[in-house]
Each structure stands twice: as C-alpha cells, then as structure tokens.
C-alpha atoms as a PDB file:
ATOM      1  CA  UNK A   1     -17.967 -16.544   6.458  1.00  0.00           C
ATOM      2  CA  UNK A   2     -20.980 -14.020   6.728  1.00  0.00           C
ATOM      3  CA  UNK A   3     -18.432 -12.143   8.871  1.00  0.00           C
ATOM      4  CA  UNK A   4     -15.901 -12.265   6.327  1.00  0.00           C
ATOM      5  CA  UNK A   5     -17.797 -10.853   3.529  1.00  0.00           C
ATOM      6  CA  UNK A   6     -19.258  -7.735   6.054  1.00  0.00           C
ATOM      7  CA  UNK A   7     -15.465  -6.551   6.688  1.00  0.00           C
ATOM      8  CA  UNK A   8     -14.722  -6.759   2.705  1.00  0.00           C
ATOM      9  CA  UNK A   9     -17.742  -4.913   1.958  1.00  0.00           C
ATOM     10  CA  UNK A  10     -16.869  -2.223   4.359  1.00  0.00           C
ATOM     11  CA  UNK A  11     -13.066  -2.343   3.011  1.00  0.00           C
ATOM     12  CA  UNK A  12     -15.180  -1.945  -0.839  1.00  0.00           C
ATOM     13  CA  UNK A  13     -16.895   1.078   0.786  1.00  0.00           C
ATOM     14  CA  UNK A  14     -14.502   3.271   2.248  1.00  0.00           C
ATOM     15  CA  UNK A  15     -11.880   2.327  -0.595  1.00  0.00           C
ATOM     16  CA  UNK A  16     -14.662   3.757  -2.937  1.00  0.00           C
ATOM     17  CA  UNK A  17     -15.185   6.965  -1.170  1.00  0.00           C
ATOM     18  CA  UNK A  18     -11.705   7.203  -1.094  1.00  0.00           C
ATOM     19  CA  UNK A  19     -11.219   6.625  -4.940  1.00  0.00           C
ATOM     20  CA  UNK A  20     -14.215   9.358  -5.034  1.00  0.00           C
ATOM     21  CA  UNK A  21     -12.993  12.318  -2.721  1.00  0.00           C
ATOM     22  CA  UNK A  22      -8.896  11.569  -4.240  1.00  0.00           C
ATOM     23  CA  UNK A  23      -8.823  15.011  -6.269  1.00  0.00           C
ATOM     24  CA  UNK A  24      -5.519  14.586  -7.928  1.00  0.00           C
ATOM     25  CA  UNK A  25      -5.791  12.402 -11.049  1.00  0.00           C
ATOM     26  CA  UNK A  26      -2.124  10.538 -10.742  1.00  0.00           C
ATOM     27  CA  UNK A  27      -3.280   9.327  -7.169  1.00  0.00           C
ATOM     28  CA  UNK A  28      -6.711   8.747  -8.045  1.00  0.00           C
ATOM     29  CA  UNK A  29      -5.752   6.058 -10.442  1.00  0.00           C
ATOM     30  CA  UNK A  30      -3.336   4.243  -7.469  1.00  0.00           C
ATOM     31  CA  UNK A  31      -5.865   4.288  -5.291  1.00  0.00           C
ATOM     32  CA  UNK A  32      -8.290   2.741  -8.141  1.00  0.00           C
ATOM     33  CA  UNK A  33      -5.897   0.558  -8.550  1.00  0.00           C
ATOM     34  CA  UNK A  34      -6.210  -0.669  -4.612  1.00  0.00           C
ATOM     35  CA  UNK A  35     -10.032  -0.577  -4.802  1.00  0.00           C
ATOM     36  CA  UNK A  36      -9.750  -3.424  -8.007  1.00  0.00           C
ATOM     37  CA  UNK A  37      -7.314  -5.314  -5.656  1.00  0.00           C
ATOM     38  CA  UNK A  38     -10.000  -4.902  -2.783  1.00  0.00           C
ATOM     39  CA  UNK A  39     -12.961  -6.090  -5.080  1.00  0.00           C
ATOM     40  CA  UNK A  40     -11.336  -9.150  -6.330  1.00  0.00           C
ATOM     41  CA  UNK A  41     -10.802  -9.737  -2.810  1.00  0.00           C
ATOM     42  CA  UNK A  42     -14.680  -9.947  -2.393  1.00  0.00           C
ATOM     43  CA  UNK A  43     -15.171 -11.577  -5.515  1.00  0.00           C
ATOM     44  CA  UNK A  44     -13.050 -14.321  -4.205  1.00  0.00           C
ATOM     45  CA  UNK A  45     -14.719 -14.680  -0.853  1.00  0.00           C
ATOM     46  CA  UNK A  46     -17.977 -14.585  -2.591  1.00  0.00           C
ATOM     47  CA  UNK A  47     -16.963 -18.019  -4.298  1.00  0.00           C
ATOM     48  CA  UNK A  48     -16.603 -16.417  -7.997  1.00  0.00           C
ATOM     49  CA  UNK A  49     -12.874 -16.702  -8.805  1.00  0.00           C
ATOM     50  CA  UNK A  50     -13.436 -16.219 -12.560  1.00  0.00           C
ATOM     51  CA  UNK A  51     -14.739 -12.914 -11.459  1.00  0.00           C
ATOM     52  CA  UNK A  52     -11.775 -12.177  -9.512  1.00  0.00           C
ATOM     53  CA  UNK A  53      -9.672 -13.431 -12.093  1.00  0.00           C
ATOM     54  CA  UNK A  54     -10.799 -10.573 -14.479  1.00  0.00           C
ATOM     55  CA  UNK A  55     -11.362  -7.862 -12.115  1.00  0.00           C
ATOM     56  CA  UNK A  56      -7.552  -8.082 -10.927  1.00  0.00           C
ATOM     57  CA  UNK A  57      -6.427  -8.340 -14.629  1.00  0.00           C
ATOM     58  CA  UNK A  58      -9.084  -5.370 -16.093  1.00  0.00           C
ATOM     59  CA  UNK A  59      -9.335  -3.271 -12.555  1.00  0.00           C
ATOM     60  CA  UNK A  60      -6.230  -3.500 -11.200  1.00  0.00           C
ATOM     61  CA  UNK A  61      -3.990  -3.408 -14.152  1.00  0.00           C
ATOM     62  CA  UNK A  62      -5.522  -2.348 -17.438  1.00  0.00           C
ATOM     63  CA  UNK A  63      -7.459   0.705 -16.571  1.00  0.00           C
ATOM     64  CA  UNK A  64      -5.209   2.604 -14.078  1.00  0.00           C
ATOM     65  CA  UNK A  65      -2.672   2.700 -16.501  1.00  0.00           C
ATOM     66  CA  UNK A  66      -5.316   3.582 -19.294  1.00  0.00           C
ATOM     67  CA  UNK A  67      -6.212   6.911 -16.493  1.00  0.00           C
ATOM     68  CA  UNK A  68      -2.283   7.423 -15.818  1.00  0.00           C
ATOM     69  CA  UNK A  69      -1.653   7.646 -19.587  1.00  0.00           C
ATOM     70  CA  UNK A  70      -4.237   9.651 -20.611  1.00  0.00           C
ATOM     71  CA  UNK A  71      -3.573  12.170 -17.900  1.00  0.00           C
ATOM     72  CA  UNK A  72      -0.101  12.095 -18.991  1.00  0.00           C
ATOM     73  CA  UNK A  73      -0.958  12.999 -22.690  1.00  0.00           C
ATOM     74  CA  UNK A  74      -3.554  15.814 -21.682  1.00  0.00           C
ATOM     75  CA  UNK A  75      -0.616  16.904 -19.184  1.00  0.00           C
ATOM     76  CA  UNK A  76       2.224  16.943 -22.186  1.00  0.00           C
ATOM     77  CA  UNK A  77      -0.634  18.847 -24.427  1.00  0.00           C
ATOM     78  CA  UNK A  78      -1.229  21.187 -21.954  1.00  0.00           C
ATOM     79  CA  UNK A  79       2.381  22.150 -21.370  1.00  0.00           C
ATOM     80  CA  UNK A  80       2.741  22.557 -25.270  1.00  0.00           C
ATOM     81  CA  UNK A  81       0.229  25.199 -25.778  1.00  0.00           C
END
C-alpha cells in the first residue's frame, strides 16, 4: 500500500510540473484536467473517496472548462480589436 501511494505521488509530481512548464493555455487546461484525474487517484488510495468524489467533479470537469472558456472569450476579444 505504502508502495502504492509513493508511485501516485510521483505521478502528482511530474503531472504538476507538467501542468506548470505547459505554455499554451488550451493545453494547459487538458493537461489540468489529467492532473485532477491523477489526484483523485491519490485521494482514493489514501482512503478519502468523498475527496475524490469532488476533486474529479470540481478538478477534472468544472475548472478546465472554466480556463478553456475564458481563454476563448479573451481570444474572441482580442481578435475584435
């Protein structure tokens, strides 16, 4: 189990860096989207499934689309000036 929880927190680690050093904003929110996938992962292994439960729902869901759509709208302003 100890084992277990070592490799996900290594997975959370490198999945934040690369969330981090992702420069474009469109891909940045994807791979945010992974990382909330990968943290409810842990969540789960770490015995707190109501955790996980909201993590996958807010993380992995809710606020990549919140980063795709506001990147979308300061794209469409952009193009109209």
């Amino acid at each position: 189990m100890i084992v277990l929880v070592l490799i996900l927190l290594g997975l959370v680690a490198v999945g934040g860096a690369v969330v981090v050093f992702t420069s474009d904003p469109q891909r940045q929110a994807v791979t945010l989207s992974v990382y909330g996938v990968l943290l409810s992962v842990l969540f789960l292994a770490l015995a707190a499934p109501d955790v996980a439960l909201s993590q996958v729902a807010i993380g992995s869901a809710v606020v990549p689309l919140m980063v795709l759509l506001a990147v979308r709208t300061v794209r469409s302003t952009k193009d109209r000036r």
